[in-house]
Protein backbone atom coordinates (compact mmCIF):
# COMPACT_ATOMS: atom_id res chain seq x y z
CA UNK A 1 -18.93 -6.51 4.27
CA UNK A 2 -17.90 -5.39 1.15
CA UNK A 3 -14.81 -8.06 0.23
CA UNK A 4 -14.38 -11.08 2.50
CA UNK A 5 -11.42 -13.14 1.62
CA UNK A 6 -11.54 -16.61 3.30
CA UNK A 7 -8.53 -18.84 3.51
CA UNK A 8 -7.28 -18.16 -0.13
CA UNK A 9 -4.42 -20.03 -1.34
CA UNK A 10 -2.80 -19.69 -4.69
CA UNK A 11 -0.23 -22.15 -5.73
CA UNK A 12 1.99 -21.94 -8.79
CA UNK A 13 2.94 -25.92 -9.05
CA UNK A 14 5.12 -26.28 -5.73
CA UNK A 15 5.65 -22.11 -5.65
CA UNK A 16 2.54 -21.18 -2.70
CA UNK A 17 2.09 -17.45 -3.53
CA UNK A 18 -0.43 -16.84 -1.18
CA UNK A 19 -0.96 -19.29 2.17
CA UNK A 20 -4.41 -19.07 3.94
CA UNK A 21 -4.89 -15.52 3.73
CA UNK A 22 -8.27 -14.37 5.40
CA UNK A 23 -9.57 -10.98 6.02
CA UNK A 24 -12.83 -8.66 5.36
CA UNK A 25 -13.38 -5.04 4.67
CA UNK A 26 -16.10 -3.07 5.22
CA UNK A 27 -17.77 -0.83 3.07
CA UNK A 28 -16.67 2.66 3.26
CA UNK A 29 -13.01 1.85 4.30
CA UNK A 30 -9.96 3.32 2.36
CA UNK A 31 -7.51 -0.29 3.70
CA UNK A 32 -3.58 0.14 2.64
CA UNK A 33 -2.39 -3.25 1.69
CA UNK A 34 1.73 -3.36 2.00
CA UNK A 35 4.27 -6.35 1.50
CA UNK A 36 7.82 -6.45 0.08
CA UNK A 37 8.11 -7.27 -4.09
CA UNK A 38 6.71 -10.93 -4.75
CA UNK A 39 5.37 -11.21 -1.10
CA UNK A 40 1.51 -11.62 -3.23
CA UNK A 41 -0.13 -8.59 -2.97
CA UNK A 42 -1.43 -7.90 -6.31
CA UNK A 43 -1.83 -11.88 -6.77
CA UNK A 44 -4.25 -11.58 -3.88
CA UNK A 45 -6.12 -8.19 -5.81
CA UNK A 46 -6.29 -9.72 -8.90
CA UNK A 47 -8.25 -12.71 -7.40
CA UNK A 48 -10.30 -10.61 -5.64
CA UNK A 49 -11.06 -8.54 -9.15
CA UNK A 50 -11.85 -11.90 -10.47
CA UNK A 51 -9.10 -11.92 -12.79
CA UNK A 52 -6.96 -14.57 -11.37
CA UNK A 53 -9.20 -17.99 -9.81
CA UNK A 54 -7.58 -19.11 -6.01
CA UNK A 55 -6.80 -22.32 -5.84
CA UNK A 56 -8.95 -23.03 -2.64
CA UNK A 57 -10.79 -20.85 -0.54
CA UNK A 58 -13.64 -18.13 -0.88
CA UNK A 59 -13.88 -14.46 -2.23
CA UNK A 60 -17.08 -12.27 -1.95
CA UNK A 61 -17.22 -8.56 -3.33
CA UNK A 62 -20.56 -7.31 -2.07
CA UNK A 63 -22.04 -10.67 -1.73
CA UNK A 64 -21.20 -12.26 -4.79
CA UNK A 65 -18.58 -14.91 -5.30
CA UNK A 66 -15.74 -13.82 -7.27
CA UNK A 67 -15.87 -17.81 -8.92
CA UNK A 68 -18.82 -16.36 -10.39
CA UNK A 69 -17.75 -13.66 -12.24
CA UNK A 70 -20.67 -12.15 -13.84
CA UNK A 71 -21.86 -8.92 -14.74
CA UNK A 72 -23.28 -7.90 -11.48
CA UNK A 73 -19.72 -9.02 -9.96
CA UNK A 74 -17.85 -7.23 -12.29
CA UNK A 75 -20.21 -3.64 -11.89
CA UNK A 76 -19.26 -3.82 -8.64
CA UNK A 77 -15.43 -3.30 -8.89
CA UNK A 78 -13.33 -0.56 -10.17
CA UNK A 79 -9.47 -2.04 -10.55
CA UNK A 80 -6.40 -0.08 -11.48
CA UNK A 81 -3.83 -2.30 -11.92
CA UNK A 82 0.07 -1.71 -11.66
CA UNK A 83 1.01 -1.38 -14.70
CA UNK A 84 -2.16 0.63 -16.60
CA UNK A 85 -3.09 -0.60 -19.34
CA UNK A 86 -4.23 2.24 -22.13
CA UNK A 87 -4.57 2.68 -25.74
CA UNK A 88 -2.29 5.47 -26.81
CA UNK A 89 -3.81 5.78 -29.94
CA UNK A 90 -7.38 7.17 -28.66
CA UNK A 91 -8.59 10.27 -27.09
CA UNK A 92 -9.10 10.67 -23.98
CA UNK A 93 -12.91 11.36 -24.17
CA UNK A 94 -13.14 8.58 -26.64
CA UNK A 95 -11.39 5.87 -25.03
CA UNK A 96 -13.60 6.86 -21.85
CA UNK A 97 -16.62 6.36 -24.05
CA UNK A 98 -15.49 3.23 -24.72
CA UNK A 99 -14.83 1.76 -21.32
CA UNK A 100 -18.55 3.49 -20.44
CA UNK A 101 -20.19 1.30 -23.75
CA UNK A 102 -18.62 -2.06 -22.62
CA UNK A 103 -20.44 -1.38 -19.34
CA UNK A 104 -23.59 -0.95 -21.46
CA UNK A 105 -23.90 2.46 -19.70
CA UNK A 106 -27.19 4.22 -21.21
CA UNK A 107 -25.77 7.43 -19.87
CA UNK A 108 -23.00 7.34 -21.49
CA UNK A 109 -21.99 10.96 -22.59
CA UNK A 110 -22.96 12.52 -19.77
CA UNK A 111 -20.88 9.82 -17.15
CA UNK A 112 -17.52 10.53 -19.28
CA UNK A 113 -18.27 14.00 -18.81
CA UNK A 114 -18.44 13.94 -15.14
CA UNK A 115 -15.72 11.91 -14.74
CA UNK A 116 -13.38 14.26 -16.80
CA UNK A 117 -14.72 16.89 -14.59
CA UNK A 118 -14.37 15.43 -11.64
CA UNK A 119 -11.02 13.62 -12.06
CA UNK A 120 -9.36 16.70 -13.46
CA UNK A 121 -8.94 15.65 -17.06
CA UNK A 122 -10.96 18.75 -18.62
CA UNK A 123 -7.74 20.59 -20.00
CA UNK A 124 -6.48 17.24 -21.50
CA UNK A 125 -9.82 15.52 -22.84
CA UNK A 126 -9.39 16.19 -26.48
CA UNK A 127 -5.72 15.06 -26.47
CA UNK A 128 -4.66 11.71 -27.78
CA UNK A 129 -3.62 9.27 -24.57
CA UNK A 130 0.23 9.16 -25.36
CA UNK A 131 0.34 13.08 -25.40
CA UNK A 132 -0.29 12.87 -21.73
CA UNK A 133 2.04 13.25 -18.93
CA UNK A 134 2.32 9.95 -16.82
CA UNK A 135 0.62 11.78 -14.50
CA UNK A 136 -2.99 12.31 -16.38
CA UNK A 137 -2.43 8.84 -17.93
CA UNK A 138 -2.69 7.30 -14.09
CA UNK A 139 -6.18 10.11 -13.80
CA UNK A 140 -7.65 8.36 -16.87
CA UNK A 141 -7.01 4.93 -15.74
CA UNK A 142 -8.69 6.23 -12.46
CA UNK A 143 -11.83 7.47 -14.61
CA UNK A 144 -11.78 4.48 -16.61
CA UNK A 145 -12.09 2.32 -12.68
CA UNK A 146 -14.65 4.59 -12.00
CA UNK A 147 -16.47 5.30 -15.01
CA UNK A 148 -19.34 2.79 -13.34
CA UNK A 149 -20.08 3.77 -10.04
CA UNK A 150 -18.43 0.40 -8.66
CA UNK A 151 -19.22 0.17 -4.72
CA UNK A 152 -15.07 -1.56 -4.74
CA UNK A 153 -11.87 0.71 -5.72
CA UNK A 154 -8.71 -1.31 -6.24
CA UNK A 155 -5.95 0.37 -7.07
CA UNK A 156 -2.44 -1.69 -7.40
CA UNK A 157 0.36 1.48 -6.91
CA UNK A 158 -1.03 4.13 -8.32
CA UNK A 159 1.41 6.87 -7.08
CA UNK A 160 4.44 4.80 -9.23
CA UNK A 161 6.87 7.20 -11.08
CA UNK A 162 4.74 9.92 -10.32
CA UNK A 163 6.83 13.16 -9.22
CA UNK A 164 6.01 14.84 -5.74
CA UNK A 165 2.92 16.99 -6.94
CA UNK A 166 1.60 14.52 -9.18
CA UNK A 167 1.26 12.18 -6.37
CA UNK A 168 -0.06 14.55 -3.91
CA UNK A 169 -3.24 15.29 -6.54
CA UNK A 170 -3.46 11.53 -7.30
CA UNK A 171 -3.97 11.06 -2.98
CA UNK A 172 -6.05 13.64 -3.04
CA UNK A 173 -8.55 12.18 -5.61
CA UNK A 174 -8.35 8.57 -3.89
CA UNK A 175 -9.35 10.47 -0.75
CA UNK A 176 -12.23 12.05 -1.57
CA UNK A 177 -13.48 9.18 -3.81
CA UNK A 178 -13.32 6.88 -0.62
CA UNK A 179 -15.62 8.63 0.93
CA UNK A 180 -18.49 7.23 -0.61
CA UNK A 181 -16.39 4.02 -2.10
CA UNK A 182 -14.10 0.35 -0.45
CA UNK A 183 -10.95 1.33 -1.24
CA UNK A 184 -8.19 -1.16 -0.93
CA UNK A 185 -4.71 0.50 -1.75
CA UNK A 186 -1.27 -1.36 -2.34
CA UNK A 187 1.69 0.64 -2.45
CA UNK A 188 5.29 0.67 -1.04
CA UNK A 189 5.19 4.45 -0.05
CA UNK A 190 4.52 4.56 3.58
CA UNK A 191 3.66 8.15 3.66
CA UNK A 192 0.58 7.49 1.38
CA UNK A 193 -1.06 5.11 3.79
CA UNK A 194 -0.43 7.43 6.46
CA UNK A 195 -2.23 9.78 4.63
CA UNK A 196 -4.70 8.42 3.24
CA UNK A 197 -5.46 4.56 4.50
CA UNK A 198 -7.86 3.78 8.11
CA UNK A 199 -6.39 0.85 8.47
CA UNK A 200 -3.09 -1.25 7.33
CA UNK A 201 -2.37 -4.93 6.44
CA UNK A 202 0.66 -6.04 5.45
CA UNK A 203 1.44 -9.37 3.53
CA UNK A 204 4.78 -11.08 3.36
CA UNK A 205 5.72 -14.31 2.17
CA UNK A 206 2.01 -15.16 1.47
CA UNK A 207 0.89 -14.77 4.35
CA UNK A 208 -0.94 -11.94 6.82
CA UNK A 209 1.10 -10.95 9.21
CA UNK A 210 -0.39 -7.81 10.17
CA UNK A 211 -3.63 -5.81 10.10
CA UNK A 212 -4.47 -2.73 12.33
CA UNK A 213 -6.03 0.75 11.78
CA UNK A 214 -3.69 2.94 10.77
CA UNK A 215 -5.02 5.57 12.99
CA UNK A 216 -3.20 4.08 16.28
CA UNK A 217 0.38 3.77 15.48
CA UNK A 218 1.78 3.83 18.19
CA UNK A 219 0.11 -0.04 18.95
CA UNK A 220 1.77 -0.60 15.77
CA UNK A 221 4.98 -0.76 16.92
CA UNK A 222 6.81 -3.99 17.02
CA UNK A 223 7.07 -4.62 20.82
CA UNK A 224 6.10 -2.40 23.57
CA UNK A 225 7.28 1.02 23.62
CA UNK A 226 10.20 0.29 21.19
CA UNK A 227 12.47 3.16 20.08
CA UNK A 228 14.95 3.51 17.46
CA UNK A 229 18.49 5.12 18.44
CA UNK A 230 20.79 6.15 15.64
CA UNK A 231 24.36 6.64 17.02
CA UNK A 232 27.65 7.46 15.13
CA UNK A 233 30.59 7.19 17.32
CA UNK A 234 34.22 8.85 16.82
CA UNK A 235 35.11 4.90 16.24
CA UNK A 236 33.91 1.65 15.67
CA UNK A 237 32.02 0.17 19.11
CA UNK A 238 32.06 -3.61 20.47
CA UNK A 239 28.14 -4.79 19.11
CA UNK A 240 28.14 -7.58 21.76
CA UNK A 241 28.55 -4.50 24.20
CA UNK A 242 26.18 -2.46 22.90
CA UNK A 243 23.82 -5.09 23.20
CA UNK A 244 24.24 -5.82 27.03
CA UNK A 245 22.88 -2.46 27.70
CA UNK A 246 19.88 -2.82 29.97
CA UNK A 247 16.69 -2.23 27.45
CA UNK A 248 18.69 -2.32 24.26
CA UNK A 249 16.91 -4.90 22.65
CA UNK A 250 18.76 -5.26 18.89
CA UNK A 251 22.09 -2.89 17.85
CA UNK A 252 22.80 -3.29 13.55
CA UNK A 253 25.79 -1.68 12.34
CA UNK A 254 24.77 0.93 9.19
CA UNK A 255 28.17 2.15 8.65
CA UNK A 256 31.79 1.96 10.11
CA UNK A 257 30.95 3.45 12.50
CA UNK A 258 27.16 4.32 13.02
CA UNK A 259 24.96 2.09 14.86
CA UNK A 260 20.71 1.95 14.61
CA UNK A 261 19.90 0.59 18.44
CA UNK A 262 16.82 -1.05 19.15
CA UNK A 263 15.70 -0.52 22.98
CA UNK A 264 12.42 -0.44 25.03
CA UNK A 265 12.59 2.76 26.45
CA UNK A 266 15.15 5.43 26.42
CA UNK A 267 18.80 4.62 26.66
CA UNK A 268 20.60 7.45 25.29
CA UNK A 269 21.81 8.21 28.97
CA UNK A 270 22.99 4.96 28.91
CA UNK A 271 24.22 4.99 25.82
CA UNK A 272 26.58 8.49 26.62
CA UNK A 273 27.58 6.33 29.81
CA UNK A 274 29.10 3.65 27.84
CA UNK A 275 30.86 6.22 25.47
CA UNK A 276 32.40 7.58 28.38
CA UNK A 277 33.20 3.93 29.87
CA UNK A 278 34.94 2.88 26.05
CA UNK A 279 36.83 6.43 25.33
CA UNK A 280 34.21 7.07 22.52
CA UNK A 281 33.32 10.51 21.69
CA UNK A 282 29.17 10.86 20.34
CA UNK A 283 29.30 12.43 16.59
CA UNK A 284 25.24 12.39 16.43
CA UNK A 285 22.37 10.49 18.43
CA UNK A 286 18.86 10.23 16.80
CA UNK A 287 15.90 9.29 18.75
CA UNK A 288 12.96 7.81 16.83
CA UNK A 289 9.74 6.10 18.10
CA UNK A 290 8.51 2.96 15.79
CA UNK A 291 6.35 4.40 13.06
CA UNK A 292 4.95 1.98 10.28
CA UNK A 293 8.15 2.37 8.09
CA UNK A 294 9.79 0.46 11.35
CA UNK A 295 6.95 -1.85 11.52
CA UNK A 296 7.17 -2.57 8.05
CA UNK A 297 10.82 -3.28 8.18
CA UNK A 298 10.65 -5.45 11.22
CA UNK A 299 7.74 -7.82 9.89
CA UNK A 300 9.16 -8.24 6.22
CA UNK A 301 12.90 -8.25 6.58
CA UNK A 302 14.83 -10.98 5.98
CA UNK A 303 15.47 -14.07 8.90
């Protein structure tokens, strides 16, 4: 396994930030780690990176205890964290060459250069850091993760404030760099572990409360065979009501008048009968199965 993380709890005097939290990945997989804002997520990859020490429980990257944190430990991750930290004073190759020498890289010329090659930066190598669109400053922070070959990726949302294509060339390089690489991902766009991620977990409170492949939504869903129903009616409907429809499972009111239903199964037949029964007239139905936006709401929403 490349990172097993065994019952890790991190307290912040009586604040728990992270509550038992065990899993393991294995080496090769690209893993999407999701939670709401302050639910612990890049708490539990800074520990992991070694940056941050648990305050019980076990971390191994590659066999080696993050505790530890050694040389060998740290060659074997590559971490990008949230908020990337560069020196806008330097050149790109330069700073590069810099990250490569506190690695004690003996190739260290040549490395940079394949790294601007490979990570796109060839155009903008010669140009001071904060000339750079926030676009090629999140590729250099992805050269300077990977500058050392690490076996580990971690990258803590790399895709923020990017625009549309900038994050569609930023999943493309985390894509093909997982195939040879662990990847674990956190970010809050759900489209970008579809794309990219084999396999979801999802933290909330501090705690695991889901982990699947990503692959094979549809035994993501929340409960068997749910569907989502979006209804607007001509005017406001009785909730209660709505509820005591055979298979509707959970009706919240959106607007005055618009209604997301929750059911196992299809009701919208049943739905058009009780529009009929209340002198309603339908303005728009919406049929949508549970995808992992849905999932996501359903396990990290509010009680």
């Amino acid at each position: 396994m490349s990172i097993v993380v065994n019952e890790v709890v991190k307290s912040y005097g009586q604040q728990q930030a992270l509550k038992g939290v065990s899993f393991s990945i294995s080496s090769g997989e690209i893993v999407g780690f999701l939670g709401p804002n302050g639910a612990g997520k890049s708490t539990m990859m800074k520990i992991i990176t070694g940056l941050l020490p648990q305050s019980s429980g076990e971390v191994r990257v590659c066999d080696i205890n993050s505790s530890d944190y050694n040389e060998s430990f740290r060659r074997k991750i590559g971490y990008l964290p949230e908020h990337n930290p560069l020196y806008l004073d330097m050149y790109v190759r330069e700073y590069l060459l810099m990250v490569a020498q506190l690695y004690s890289l003996s190739d260290r010329r040549d490395r940079v250069s394949d790294m601007v090659k490979m990570i796109g930066l060839s155009a903008e190598q010669n140009k001071k850091i904060g000339a750079l669109s926030k676009g090629y400053r999140q590729r250099v922070g992805l050269a300077q993760s990977l500058i050392h070959d690490p076996e580990v990726l971690i990258l803590d949302e790399p895709t923020t404030g990017l625009d549309p294509n900038q994050i569609l060339e930023i999943r493309e390089l985390i894509k093909t760099v997982g195939q040879h690489k662990t990847v674990m991902l956190s970010t809050h766009i759900m489209q970008e572990v579809e794309a990219i991620c084999e396999r979801v977990m999802i933290l909330n409170r501090g705690e695991l409360v889901l982990d699947h492949p990503s692959t094979d939504l549809s035994l993501l869903r929340a409960s068997n065979d749910l569907v989502t129903v979006e209804l607007e009616f001509s005017a406001p409907a009785d909730i209660a009501s709505l509820q005591g429809i055979d298979g509707v499972v959970k009706v919240e009111q959106s607007d005055v008048a618009t209604y997301q239903v929750q059911a196992k199964g299809d009701v919208r037949r049943q739905l058009f009968d009780y529009a009929v029964q209340n002198k309603l007239y339908i303005l728009a139905m919406n049929r949508s199965e549970h995808n992992l936006e849905h999932l996501f709401h359903d396990l990290t929403r509010e009680s």
